[in-house]
Protein backbone atom coordinates (compact mmCIF):
# COMPACT_ATOMS: atom_id res chain seq x y z
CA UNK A 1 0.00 0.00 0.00
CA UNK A 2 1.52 3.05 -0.86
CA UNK A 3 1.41 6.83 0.58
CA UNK A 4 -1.71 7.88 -1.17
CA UNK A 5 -3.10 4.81 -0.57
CA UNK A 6 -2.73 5.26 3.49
CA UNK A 7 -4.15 8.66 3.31
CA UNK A 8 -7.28 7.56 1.62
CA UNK A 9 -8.09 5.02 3.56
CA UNK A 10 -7.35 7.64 7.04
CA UNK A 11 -9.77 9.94 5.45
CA UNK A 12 -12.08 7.36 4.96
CA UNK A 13 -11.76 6.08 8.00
CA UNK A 14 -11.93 9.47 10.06
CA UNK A 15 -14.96 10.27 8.17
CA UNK A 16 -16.59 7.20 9.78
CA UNK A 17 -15.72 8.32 12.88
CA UNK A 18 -17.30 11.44 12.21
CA UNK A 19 -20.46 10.19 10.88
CA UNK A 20 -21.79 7.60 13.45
CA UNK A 21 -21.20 8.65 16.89
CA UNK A 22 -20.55 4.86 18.19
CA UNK A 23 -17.92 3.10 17.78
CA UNK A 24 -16.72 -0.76 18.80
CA UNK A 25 -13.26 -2.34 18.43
CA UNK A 26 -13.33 -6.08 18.49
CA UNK A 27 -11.16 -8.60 17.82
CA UNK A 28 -12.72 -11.55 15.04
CA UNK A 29 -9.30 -13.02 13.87
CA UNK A 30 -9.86 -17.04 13.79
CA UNK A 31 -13.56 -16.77 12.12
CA UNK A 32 -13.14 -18.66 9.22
CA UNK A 33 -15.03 -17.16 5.94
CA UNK A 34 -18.61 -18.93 6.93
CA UNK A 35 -18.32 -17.49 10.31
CA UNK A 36 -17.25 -13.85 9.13
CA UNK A 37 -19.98 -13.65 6.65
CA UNK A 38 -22.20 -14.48 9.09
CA UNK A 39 -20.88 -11.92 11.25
CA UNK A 40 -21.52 -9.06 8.35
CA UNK A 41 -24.97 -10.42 7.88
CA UNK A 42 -25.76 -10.08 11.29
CA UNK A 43 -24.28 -6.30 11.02
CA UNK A 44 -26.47 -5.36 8.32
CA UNK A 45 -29.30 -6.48 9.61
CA UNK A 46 -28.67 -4.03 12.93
CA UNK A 47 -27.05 -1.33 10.56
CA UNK A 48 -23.70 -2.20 12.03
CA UNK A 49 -20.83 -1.24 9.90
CA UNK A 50 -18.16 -3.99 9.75
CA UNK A 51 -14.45 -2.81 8.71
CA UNK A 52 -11.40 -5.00 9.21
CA UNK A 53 -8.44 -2.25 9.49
CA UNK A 54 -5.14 -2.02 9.91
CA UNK A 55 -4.14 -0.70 13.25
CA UNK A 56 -1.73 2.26 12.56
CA UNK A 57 -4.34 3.48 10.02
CA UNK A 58 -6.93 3.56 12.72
CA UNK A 59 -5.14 5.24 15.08
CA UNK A 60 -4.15 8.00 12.67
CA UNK A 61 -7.73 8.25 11.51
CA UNK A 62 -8.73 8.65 15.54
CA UNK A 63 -6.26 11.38 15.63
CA UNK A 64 -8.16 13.30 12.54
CA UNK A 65 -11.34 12.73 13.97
CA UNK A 66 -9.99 13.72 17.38
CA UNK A 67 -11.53 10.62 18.90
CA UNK A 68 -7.60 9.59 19.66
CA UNK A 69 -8.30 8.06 23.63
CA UNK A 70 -5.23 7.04 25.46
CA UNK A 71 -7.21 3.46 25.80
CA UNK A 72 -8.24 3.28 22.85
CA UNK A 73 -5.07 3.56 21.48
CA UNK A 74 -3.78 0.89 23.78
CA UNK A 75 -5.97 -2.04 22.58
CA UNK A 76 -5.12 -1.37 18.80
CA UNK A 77 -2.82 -4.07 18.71
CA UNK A 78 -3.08 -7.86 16.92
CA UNK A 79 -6.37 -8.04 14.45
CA UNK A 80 -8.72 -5.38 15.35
CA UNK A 81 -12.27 -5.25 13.15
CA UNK A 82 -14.45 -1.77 13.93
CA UNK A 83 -18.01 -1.52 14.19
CA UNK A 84 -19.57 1.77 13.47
CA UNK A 85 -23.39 2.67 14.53
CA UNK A 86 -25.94 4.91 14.63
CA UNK A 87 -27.28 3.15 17.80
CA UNK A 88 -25.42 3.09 20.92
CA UNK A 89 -25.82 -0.64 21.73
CA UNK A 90 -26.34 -2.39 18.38
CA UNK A 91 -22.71 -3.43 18.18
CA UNK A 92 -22.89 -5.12 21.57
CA UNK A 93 -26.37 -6.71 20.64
CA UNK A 94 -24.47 -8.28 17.29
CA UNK A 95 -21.89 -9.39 19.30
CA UNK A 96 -23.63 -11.13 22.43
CA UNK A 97 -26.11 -12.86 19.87
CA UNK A 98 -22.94 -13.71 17.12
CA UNK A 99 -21.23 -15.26 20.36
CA UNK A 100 -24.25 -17.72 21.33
CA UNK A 101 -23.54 -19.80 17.58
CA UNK A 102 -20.14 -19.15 17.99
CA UNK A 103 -18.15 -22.07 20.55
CA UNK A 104 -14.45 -19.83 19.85
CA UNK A 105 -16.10 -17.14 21.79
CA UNK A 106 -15.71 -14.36 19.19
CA UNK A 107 -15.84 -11.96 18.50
CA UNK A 108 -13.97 -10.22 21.58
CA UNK A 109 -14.59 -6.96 22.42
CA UNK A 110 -11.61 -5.12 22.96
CA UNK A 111 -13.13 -1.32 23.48
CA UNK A 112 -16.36 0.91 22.68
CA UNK A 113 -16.47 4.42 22.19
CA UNK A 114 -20.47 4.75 23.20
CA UNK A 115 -21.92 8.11 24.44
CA UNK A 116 -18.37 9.81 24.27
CA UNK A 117 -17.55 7.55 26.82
CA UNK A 118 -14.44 4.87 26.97
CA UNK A 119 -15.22 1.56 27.74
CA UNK A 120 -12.04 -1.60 27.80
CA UNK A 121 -12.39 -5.10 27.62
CA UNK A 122 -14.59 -7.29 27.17
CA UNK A 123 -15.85 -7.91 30.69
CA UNK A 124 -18.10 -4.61 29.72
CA UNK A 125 -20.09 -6.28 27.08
CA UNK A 126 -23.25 -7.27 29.07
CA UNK A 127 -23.55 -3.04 30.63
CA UNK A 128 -23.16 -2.28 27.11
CA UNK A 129 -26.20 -4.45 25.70
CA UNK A 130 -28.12 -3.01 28.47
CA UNK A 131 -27.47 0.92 28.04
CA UNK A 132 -30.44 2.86 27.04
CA UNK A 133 -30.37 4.78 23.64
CA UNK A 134 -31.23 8.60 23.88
CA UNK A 135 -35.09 7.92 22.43
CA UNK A 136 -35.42 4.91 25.26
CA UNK A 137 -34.27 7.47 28.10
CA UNK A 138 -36.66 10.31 26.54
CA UNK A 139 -39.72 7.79 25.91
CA UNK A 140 -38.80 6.94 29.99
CA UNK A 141 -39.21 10.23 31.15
CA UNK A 142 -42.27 11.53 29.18
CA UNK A 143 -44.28 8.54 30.74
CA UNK A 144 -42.59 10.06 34.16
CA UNK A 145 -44.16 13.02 33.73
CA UNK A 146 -47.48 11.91 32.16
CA UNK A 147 -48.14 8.84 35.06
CA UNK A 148 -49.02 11.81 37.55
CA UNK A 149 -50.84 14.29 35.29
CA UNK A 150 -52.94 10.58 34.17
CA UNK A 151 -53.44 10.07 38.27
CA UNK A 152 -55.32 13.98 38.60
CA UNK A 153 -57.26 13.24 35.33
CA UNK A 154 -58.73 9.98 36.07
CA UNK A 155 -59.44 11.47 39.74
CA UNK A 156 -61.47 14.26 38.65
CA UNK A 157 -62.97 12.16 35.50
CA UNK A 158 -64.27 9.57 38.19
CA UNK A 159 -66.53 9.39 41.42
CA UNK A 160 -63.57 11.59 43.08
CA UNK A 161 -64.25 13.83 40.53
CA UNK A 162 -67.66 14.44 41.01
CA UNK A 163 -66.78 15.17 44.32
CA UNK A 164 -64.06 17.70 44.27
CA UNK A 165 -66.76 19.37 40.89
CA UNK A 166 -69.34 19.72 43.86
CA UNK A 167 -66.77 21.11 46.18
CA UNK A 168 -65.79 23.56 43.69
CA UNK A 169 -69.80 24.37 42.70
CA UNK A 170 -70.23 24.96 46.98
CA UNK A 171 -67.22 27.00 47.40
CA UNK A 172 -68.48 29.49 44.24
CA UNK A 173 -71.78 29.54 45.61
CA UNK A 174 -70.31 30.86 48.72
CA UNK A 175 -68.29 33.65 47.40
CA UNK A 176 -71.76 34.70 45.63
């Protein structure tokens, strides 16, 4: 590969980084060709994007993007495969389920970048599967809010209701 080459493929690269906001770095060496095209199915299916790449690239194309993480940059080393996503956990969720037909245990998660937040090894695979994406946490705190303004409807919409209406009526009667 020569010069211009390289700097293509940073580019390319760093403009991934720049257009999904979640990244994975995971290690699928040993999948034979059945296994990775499996993998890639799997991907597409959860609009994962699948790149094998070349560590020194990657890390160059980090430092464009300035995404370059001291930890990151430390697990760049042996065969490293990125996933790129739109959603924070779909890279995790192709990887737990991938893992359950798989006996080798791959692939391994070496890091995420999720939520412009660091996470190493593999041990944080499961917390990773269960983070919430932005729309979950929103759609959890509008029904917050509307479980108590539902509680004061259905009160004054039933026999309570009729009540506190005849309260109000008495008190208004009063000030007349």
């Amino acid at each position: 590969m020569n010069r211009e080459e390289k700097r293509q493929v940073i580019e390319s690269l760093a403009a991934k980084l720049n257009e999904y906001p979640h990244f994975y770095i995971a290690d699928i060496a040993d999948l034979n060709a059945e296994q990775t095209a499996k993998l890639r199915r799997q991907c597409f299916e959860k609009e994962v994007s699948l790149m094998v790449v070349k560590n020194t690239l990657f890390i160059k194309a980090l430092e464009a993007a300035n995404k370059a993480d001291a930890e990151l940059v430390k697990v760049l080393s042996g065969a490293s495969s990125v996933m790129f996503s739109a959603t924070n956990k779909a890279p995790a969720q192709v990887i737990k389920e991938f893992r359950k037909s798989n006996p080798q245990g791959k692939p391994v998660l070496k890091a995420a970048f999720v939520e412009d937040c660091v996470y190493v090894g593999d041990q944080n695979l499961d917390m990773l599967v269960a983070i919430k994406s932005r729309e979950e946490l929103i759609g959890d705190i509008i029904g917050l809010l509307q479980s108590p303004a539902k509680n004061v409807i259905s009160a004054l919409t039933g026999s309570a209701g009729q009540k506190v209406a005849g309260l109000v009526k008495a008190l208004e009667e009063r000030e007349n």
